[in-house]
C-alpha atoms as a PDB file:
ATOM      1  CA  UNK A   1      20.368  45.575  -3.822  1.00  0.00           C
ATOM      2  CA  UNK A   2      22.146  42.744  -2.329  1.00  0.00           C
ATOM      3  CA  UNK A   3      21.757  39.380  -4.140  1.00  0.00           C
ATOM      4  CA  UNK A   4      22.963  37.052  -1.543  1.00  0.00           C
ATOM      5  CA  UNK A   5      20.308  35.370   1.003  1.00  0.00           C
ATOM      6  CA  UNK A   6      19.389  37.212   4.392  1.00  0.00           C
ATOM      7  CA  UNK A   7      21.784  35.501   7.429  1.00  0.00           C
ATOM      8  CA  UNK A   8      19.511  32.475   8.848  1.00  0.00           C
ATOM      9  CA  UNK A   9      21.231  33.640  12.460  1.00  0.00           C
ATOM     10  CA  UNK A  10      20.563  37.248  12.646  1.00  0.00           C
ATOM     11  CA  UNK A  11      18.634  37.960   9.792  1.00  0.00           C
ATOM     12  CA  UNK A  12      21.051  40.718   8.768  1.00  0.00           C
ATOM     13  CA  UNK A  13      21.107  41.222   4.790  1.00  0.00           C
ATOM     14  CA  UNK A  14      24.834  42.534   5.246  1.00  0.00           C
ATOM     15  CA  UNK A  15      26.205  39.141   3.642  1.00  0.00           C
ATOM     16  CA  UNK A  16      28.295  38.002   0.734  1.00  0.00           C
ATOM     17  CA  UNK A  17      29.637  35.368  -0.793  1.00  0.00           C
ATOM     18  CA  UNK A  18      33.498  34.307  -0.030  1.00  0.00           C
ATOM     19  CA  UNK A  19      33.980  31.711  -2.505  1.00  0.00           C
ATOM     20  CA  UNK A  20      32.479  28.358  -0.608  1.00  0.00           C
ATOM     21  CA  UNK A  21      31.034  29.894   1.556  1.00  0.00           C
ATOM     22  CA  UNK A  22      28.009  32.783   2.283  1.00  0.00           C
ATOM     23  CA  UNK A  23      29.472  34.951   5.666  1.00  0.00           C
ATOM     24  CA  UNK A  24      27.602  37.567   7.402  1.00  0.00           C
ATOM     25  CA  UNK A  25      30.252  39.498   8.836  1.00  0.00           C
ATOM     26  CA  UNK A  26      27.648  41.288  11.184  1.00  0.00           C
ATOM     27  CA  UNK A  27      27.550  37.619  13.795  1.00  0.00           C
ATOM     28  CA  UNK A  28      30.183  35.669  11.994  1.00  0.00           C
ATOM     29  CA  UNK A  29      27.848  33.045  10.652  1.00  0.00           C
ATOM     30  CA  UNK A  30      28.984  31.021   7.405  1.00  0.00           C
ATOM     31  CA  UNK A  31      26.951  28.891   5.626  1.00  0.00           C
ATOM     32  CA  UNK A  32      26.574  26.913   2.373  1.00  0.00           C
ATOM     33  CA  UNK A  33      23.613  28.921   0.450  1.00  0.00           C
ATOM     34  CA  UNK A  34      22.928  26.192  -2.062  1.00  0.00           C
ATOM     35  CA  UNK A  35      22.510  23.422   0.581  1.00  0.00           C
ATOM     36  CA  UNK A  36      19.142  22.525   1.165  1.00  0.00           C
ATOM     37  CA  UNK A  37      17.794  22.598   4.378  1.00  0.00           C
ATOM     38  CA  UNK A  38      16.082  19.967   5.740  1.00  0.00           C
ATOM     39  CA  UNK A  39      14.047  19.443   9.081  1.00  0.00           C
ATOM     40  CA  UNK A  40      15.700  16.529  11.555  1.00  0.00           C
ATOM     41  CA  UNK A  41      13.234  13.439  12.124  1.00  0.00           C
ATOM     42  CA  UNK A  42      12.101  13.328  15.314  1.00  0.00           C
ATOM     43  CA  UNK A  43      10.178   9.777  14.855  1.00  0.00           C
ATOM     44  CA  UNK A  44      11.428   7.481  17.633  1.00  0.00           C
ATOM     45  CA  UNK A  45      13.155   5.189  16.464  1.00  0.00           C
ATOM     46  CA  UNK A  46      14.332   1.399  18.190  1.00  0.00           C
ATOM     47  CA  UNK A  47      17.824  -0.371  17.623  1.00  0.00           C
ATOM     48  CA  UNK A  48      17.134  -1.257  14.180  1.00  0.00           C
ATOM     49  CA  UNK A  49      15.613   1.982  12.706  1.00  0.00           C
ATOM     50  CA  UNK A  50      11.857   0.935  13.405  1.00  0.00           C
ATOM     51  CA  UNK A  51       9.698   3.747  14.146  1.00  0.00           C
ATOM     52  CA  UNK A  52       7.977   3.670  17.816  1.00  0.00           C
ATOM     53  CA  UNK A  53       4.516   4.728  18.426  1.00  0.00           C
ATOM     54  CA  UNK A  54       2.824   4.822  21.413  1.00  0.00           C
ATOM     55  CA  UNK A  55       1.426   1.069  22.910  1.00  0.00           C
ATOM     56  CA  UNK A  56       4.088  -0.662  20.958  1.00  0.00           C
ATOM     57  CA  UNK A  57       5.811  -3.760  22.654  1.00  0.00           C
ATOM     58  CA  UNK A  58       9.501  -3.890  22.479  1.00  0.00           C
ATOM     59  CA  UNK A  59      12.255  -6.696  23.592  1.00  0.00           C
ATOM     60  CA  UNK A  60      15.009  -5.278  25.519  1.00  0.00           C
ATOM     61  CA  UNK A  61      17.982  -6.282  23.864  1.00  0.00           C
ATOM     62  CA  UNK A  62      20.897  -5.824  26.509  1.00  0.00           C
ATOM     63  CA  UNK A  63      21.064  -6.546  30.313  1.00  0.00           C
ATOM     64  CA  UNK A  64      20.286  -2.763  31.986  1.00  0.00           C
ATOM     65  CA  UNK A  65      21.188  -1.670  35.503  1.00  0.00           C
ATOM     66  CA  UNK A  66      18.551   0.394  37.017  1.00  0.00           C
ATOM     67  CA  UNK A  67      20.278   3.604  38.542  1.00  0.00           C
ATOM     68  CA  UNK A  68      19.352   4.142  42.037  1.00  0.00           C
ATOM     69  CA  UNK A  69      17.951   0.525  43.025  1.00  0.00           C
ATOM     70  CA  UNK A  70      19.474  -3.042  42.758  1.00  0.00           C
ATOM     71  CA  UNK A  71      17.346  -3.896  39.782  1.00  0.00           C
ATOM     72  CA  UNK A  72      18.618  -5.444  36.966  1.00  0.00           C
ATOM     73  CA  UNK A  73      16.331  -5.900  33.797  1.00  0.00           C
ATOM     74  CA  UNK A  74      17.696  -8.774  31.559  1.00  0.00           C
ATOM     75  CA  UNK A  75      18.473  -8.883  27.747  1.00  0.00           C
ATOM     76  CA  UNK A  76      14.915 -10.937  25.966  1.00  0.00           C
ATOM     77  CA  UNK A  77      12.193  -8.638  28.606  1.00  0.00           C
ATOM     78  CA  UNK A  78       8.871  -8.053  27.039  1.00  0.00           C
ATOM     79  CA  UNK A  79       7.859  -4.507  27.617  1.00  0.00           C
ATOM     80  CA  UNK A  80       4.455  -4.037  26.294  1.00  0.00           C
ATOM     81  CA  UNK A  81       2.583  -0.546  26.143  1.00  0.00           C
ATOM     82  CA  UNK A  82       5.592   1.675  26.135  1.00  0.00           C
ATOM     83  CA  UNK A  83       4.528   5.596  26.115  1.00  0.00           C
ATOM     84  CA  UNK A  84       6.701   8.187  24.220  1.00  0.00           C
ATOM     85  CA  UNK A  85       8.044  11.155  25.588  1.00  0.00           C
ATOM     86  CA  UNK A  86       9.035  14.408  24.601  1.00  0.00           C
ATOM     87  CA  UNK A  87      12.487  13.378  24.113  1.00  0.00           C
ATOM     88  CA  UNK A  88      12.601  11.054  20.829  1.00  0.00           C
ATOM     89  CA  UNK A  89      15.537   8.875  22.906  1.00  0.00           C
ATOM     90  CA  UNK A  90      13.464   7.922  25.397  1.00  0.00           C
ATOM     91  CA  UNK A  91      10.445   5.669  26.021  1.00  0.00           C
ATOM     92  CA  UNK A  92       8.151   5.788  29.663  1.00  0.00           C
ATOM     93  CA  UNK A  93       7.021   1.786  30.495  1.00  0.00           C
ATOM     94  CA  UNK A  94       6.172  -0.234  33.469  1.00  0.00           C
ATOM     95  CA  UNK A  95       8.731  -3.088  34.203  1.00  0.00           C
ATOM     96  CA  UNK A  96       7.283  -5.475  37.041  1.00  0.00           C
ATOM     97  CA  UNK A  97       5.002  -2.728  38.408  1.00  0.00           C
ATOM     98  CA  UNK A  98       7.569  -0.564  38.550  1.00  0.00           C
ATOM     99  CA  UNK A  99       8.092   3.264  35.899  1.00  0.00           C
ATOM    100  CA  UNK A 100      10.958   3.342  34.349  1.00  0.00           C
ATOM    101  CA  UNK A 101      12.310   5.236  31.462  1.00  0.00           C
ATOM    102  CA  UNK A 102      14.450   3.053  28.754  1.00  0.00           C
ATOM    103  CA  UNK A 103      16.722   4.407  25.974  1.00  0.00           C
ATOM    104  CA  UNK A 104      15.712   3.618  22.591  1.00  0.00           C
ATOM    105  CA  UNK A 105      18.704   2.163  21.286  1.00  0.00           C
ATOM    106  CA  UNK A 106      18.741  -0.754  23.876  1.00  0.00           C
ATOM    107  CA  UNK A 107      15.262  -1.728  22.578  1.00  0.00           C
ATOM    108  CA  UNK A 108      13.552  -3.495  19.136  1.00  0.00           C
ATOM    109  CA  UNK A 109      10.429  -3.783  18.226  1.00  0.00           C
END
């Protein structure tokens, strides 16, 4: 019976252990068996590391160029009731009547 860990990639339980490394020579994949895994944060977050939530109001903290239009919005703007979206970079908001999506690391809470 094998004693090395099943390969997270294709689940194949042809693996062993190379020295540094665990390789499953069925795909190729290496990997450190004693790390431990952990799950990525996917809390937005703003310039400083604050988490976002939805109807939060943020300061934008560097003069943006809208794409597409002749719109500028200026470092110190007060966005108020931002909405998250599926991507944790991004917030949805309304900037003088108008929807625009900012990145998170040109805002703080």
């Amino acid at each position: 019976m094998n004693e090395f860990p099943d390969c997270p990639k294709c689940n194949m339980s042809n693996t062993y252990f190379d020295g540094t490394m665990t390789v499953c020579p069925d795909c190729g994949h290496e990997w450190d068996a004693n790390a431990v895994e952990t799950t990525p944060d996917l809390t937005p977050r703003d310039s400083n590391g604050a988490p976002l939530v939805d109807g939060d109001a943020v300061t934008v903290i560097k003069d943006l160029k809208v794409r597409g239009s002749s719109m500028v919005i200026k470092r110190g703007t007060r966005v108020k009731s931002i909405r998250l979206t599926e991507n944790t970079e991004e917030v949805d908001c309304k900037i003088d009547g108008s929807s625009i999506v900012l990145k998170t690391c040109f805002l703080k809470k």
